[in-house]
Every structure is written in C-alpha cells, then in structure tokens.
N, C-alpha and C. Protein backbone atom coordinates (compact mmCIF):
# COMPACT_ATOMS: atom_id res chain seq x y z
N UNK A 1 -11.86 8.23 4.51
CA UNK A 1 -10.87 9.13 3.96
C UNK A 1 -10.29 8.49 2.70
N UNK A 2 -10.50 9.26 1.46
CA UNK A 2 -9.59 8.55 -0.05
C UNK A 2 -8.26 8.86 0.21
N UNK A 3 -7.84 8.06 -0.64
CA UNK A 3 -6.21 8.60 -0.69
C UNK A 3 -5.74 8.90 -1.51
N UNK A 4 -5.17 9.94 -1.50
CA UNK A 4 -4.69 11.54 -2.40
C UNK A 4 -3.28 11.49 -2.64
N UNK A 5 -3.04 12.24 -3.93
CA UNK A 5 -1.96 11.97 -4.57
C UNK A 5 -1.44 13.34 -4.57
N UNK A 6 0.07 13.85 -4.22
CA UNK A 6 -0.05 15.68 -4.29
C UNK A 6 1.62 15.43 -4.24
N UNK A 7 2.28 16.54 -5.40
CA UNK A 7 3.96 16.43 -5.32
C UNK A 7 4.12 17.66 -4.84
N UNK A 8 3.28 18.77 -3.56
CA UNK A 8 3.55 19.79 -3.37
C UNK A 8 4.40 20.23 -1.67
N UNK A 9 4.28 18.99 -1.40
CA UNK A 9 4.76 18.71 -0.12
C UNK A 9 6.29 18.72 -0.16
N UNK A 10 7.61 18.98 1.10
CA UNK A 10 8.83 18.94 1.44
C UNK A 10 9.13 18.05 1.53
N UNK A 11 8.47 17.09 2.53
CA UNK A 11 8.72 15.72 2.81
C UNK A 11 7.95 14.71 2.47
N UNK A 12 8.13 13.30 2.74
CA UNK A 12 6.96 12.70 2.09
C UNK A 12 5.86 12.60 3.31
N UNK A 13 6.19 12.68 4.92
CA UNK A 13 5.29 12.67 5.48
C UNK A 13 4.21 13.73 5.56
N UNK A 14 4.46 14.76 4.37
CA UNK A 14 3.61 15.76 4.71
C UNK A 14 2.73 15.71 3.62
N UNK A 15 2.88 14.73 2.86
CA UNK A 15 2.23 14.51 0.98
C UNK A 15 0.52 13.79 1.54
N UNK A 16 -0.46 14.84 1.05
CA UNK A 16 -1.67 13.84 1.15
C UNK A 16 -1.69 12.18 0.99
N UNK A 17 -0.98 11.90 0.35
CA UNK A 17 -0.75 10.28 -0.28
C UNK A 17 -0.09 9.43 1.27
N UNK A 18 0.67 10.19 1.62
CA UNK A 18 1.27 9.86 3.10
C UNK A 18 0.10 9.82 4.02
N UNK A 19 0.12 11.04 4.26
CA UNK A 19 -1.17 10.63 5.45
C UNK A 19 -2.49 10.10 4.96
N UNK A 20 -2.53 9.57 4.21
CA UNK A 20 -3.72 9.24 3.72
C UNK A 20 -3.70 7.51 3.68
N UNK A 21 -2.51 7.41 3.88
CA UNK A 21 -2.17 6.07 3.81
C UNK A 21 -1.11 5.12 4.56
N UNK A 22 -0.40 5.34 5.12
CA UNK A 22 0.68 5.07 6.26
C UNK A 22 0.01 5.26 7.31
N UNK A 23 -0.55 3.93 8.04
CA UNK A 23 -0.98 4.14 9.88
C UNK A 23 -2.69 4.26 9.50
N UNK A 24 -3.09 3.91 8.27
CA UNK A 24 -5.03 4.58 8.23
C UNK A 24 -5.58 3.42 7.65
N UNK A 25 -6.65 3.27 8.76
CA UNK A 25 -7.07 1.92 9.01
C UNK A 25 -8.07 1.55 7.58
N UNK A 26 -8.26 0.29 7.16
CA UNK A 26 -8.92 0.19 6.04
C UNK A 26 -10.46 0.93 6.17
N UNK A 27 -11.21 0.77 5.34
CA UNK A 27 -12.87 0.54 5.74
C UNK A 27 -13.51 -0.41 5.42
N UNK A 28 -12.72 -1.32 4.51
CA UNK A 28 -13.35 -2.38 4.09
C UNK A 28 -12.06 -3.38 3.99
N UNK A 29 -11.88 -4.59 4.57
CA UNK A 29 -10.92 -5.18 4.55
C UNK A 29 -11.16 -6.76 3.33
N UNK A 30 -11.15 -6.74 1.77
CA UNK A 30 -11.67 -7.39 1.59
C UNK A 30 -10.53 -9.04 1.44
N UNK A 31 -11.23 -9.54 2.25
CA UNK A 31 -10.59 -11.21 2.38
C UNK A 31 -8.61 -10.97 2.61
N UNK A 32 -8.30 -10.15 3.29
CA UNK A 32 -7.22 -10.39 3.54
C UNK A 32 -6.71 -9.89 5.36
N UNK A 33 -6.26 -10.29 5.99
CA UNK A 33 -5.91 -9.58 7.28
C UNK A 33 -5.38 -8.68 7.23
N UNK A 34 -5.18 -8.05 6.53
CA UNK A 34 -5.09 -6.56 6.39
C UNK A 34 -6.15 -5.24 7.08
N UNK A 35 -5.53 -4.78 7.49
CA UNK A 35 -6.54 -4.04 8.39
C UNK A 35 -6.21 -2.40 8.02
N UNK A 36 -4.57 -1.75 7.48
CA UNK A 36 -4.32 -0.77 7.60
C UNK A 36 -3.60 -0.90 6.19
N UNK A 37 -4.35 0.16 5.66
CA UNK A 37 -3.78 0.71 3.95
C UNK A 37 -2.22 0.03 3.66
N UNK A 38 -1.46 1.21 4.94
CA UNK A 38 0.06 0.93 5.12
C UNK A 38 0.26 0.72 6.38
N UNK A 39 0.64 -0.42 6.84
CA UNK A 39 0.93 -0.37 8.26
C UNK A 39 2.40 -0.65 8.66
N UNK A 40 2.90 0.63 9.25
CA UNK A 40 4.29 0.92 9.26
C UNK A 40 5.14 -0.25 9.76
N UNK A 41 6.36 -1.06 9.07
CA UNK A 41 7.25 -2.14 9.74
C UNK A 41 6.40 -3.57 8.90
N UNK A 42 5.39 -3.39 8.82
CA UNK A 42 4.49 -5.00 8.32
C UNK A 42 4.16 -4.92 6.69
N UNK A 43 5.31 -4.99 5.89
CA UNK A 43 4.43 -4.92 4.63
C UNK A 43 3.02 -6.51 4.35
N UNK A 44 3.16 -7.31 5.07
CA UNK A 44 2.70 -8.40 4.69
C UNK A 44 1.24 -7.85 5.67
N UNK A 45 1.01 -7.15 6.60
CA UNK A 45 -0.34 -6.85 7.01
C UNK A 45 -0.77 -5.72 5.94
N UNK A 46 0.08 -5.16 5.44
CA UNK A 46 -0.60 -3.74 4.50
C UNK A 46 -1.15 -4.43 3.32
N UNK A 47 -2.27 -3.50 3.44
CA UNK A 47 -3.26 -3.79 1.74
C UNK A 47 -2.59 -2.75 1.07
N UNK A 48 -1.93 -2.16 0.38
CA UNK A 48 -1.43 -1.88 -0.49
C UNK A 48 -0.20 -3.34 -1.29
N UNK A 49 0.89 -3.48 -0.16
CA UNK A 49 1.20 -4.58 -0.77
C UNK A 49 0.53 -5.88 -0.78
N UNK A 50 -0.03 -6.22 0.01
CA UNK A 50 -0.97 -6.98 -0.40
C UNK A 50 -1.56 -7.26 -1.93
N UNK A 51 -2.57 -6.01 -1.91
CA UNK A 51 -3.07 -6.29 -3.32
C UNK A 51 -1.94 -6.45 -4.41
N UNK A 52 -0.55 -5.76 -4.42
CA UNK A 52 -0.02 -5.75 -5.35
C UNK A 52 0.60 -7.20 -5.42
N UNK A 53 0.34 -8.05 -4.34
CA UNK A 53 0.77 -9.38 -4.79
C UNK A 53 0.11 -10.62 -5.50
N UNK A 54 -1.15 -10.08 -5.20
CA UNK A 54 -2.30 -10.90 -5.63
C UNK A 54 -2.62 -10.79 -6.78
N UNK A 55 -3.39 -11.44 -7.80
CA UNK A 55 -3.79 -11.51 -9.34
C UNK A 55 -5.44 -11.87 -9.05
N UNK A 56 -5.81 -10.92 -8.86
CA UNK A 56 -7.78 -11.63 -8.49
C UNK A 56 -8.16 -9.92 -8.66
N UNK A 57 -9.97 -10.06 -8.19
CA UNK A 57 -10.54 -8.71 -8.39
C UNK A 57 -10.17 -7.42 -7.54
N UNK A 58 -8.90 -8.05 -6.23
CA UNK A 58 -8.20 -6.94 -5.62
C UNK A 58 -6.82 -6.09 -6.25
N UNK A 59 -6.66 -7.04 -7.15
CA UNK A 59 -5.17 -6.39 -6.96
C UNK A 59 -4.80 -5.10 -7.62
N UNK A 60 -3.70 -4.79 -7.63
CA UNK A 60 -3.15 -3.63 -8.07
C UNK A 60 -1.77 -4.04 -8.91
N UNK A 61 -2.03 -3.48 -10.08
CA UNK A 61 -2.78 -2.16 -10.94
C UNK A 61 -4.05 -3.26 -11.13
N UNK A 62 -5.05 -2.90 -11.53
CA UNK A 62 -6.60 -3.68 -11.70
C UNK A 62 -6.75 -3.88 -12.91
N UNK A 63 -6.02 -3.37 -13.69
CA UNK A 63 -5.59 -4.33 -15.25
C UNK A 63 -4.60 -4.41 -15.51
N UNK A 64 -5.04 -5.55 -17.01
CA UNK A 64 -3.47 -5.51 -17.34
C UNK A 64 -1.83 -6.40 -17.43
N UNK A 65 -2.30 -6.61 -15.85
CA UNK A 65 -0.89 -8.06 -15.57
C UNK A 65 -1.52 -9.15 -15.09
N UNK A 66 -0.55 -10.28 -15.54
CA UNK A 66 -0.77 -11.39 -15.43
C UNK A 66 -0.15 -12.30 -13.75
N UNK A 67 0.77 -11.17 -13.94
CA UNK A 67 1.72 -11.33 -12.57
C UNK A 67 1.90 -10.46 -11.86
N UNK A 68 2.56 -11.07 -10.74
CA UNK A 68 3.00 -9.56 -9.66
C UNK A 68 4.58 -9.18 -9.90
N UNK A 69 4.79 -8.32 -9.74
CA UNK A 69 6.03 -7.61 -9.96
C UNK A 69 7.19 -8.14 -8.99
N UNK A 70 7.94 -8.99 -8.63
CA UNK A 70 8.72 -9.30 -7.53
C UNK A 70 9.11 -8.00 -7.08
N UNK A 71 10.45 -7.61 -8.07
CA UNK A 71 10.66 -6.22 -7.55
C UNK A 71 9.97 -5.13 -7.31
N UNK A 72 9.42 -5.20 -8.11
CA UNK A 72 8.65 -4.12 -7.29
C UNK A 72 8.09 -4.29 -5.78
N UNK A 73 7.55 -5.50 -5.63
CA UNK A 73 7.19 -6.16 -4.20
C UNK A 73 8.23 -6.18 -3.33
N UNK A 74 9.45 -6.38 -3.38
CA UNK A 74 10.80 -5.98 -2.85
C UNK A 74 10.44 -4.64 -2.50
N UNK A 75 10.62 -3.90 -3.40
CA UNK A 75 10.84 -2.56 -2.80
C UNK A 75 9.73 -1.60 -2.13
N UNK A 76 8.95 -1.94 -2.26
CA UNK A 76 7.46 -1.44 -1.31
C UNK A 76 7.78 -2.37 0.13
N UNK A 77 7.71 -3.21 -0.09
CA UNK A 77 8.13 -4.12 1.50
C UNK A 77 9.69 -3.61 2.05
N UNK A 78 10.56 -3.02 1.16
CA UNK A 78 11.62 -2.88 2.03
C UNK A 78 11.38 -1.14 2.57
N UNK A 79 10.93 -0.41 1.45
CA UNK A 79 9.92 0.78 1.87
C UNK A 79 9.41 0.69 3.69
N UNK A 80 8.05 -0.27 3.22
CA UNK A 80 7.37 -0.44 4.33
C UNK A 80 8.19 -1.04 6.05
N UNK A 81 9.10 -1.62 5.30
CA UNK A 81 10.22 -1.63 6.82
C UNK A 81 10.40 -1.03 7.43
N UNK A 82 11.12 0.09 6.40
CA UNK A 82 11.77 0.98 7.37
C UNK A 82 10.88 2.19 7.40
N UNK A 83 9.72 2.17 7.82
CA UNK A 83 8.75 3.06 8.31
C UNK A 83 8.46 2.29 9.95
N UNK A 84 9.08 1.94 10.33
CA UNK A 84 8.95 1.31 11.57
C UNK A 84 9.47 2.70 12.76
C-alpha cells in the first residue's frame, strides 16, 4: 500500500495519508527496527521519524540537508505520542 496525500477528509484519521500510514506495517524495513511507517506512542520505532533523523540514502527529505531538523523531530515525536 503507497502512502497518499488528500486535504479532502474532516478528520485527520480519515485522510488517505492517515491510514496509509499510522499502524501500516513497512514492506521493506531498511537497516532500522522499524517495522511500522507510524507506529502509534513509539516515534523512535516509526520509519517516518526515523528517516527524518538520519542523513544517509534513507532519510527524509532525500535532498538537500545536511542535518536533521531538531524541531521538527520534536514535533513529529510529540505528534507520534499522543497517537497512543
């Protein structure tokens, strides 16, 4: 399943980008224990933040920076909390 981007939704659990990614297991887990896109309560198991912490051929955005964004990493992990 890709994961889809859509601002036509009420809530955010109803946004393709949501279910497409909160609770949905990787298919390819590359070199990190990460197992689930977003895995609700664990930002440190999710490959989304994950990649965004890393600076190698995973990360996110895939060009461009030299570094990872603290805040921004703050706020996806405090995000990913409170999806618990």
């Amino acid at each position: 399943m890709q994961l889809r981007l859509s601002v036509n939704a009420r809530v955010p659990e109803d946004t393709p980008a949501y279910r497409t990614a909160v609770g949905v297991p990787l298919s390819l887990s590359p070199g990190s224990r990460c197992v689930f896109r977003i895995r609700p309560g664990f930002p440190e198991e999710s490959a989304v933040w994950h990649r965004m912490m890393v600076r190698d051929v995973t990360q996110m955005p895939p060009i461009a920076t030299e570094f990872a964004d603290p805040q921004g990493l703050e706020m996806v992990a405090a995000w990913i909390l409170s999806l618990r």
